[in-house]
C-alpha atoms as a PDB file:
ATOM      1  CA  UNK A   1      21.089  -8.075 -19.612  1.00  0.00           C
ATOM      2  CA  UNK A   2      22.925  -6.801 -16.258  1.00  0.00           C
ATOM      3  CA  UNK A   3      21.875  -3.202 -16.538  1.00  0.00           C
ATOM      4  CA  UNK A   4      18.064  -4.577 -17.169  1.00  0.00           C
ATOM      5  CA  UNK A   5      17.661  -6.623 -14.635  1.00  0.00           C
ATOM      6  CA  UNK A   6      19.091  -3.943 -12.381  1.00  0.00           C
ATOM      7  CA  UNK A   7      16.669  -1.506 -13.409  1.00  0.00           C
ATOM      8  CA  UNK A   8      14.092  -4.034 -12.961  1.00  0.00           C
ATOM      9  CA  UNK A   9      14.901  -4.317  -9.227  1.00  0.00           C
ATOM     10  CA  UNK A  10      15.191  -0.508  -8.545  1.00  0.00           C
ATOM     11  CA  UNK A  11      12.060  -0.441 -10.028  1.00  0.00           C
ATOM     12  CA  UNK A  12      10.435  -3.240  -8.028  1.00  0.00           C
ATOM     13  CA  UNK A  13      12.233  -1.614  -5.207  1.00  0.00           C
ATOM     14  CA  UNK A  14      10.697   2.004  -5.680  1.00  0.00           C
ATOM     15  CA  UNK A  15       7.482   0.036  -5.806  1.00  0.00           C
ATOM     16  CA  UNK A  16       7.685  -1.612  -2.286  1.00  0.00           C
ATOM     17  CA  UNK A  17       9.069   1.389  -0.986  1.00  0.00           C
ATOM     18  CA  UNK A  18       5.940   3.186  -1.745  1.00  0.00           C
ATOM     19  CA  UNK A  19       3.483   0.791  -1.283  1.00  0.00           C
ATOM     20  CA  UNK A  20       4.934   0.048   2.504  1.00  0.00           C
ATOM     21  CA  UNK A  21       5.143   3.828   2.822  1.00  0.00           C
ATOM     22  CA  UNK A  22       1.123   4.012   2.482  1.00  0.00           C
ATOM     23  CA  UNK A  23       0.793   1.094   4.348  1.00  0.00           C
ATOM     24  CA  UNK A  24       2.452   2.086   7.182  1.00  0.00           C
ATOM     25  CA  UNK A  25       0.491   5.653   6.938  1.00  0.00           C
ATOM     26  CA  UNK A  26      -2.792   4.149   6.913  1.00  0.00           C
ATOM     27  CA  UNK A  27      -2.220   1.609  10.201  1.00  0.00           C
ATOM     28  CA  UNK A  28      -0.080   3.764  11.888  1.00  0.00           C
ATOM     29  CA  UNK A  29      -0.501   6.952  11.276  1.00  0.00           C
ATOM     30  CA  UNK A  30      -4.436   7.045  10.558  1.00  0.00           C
ATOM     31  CA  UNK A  31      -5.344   4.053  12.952  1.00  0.00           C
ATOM     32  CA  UNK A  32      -2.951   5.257  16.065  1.00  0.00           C
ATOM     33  CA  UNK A  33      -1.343   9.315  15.670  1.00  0.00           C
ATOM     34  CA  UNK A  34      -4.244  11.192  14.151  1.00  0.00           C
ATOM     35  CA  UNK A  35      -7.191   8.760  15.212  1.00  0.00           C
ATOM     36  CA  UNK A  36      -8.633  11.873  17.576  1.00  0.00           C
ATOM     37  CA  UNK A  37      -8.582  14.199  14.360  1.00  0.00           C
ATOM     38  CA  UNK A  38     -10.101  11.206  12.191  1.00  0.00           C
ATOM     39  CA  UNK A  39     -13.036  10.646  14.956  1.00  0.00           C
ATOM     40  CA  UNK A  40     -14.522  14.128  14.354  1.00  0.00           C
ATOM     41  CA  UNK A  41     -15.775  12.578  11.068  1.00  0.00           C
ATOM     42  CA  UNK A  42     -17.514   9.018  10.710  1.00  0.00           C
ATOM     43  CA  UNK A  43     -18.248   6.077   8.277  1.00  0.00           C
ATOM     44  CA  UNK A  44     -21.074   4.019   9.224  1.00  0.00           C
ATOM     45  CA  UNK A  45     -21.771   5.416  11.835  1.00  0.00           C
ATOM     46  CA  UNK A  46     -18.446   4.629  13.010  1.00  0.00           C
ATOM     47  CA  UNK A  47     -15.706   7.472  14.210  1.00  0.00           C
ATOM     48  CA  UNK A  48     -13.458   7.385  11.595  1.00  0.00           C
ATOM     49  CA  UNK A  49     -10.399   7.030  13.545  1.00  0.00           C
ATOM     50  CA  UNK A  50     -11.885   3.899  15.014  1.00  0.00           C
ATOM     51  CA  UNK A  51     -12.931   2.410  11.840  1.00  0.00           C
ATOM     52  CA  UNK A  52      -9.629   2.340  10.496  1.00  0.00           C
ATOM     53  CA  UNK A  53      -7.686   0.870  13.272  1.00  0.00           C
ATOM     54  CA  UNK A  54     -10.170  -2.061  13.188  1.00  0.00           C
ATOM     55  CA  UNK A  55     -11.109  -2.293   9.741  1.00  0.00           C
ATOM     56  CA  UNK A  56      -9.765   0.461   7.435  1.00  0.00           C
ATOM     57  CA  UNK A  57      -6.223  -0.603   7.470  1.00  0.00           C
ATOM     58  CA  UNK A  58      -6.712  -4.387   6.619  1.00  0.00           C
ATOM     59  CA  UNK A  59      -9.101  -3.250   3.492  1.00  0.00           C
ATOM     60  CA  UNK A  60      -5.955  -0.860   2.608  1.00  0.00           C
ATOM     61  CA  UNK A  61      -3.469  -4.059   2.508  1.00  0.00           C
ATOM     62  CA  UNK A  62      -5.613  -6.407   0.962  1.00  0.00           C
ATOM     63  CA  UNK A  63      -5.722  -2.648  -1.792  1.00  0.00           C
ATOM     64  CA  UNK A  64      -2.189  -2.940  -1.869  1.00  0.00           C
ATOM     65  CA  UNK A  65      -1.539  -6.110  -2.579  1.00  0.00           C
ATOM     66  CA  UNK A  66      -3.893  -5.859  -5.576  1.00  0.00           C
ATOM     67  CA  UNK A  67      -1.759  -3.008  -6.440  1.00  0.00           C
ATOM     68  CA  UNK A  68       1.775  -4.825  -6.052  1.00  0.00           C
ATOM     69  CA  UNK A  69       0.079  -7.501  -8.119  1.00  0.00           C
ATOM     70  CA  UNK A  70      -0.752  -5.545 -10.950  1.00  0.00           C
ATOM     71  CA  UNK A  71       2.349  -3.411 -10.881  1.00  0.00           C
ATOM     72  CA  UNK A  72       4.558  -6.492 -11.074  1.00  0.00           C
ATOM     73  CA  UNK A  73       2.654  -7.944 -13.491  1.00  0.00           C
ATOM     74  CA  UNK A  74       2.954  -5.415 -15.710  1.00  0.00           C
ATOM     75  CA  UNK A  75       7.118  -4.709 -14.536  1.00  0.00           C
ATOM     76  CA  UNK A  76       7.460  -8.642 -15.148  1.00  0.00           C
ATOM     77  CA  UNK A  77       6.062  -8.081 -18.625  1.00  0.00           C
ATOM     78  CA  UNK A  78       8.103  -4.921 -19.607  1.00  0.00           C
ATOM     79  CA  UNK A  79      11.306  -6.985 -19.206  1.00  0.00           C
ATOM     80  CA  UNK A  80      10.162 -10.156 -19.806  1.00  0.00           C
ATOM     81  CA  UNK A  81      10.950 -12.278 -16.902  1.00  0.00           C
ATOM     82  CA  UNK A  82       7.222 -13.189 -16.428  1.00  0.00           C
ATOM     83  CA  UNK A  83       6.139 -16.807 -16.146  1.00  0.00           C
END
């Protein structure tokens, strides 16, 4: 039971790891480092760069926590500790 539930956190781990990884790409990096090279393109009329420093990186989160959700879900399953 140990080794599982160990394996069950590195797992959840390696999950949060990534999934902060992208979010911290998308708000910092896209919305604040590379926002000139984004705002040679647009969305809506929009510079790119712009778009996701106001909107792009909350639509991203509210992605990723769909993501976590379904990824647990399915972890919690696998080693059945769900509710």
């Amino acid at each position: 039971m140990e080794k599982s539930m160990q394996s069950y956190w590195k797992r959840n781990k390696t999950y949060m790891l990534i999934l902060l990884t992208i979010w911290a790409t998308v708000s910092y990096g896209f919305g604040i480092l590379f926002v000139e090279q984004l705002n040679a393109f647009s969305l809506g009329g929009f510079p790119l760069g712009f778009w996701f420093a106001q909107q792009g990186s909350i639509y991203v989160f509210v992605l990723i926590i769909l993501a976590y959700f379904m990824l647990m879900d399915r972890l919690d399953k696998k080693y059945d500790v769900h509710e």
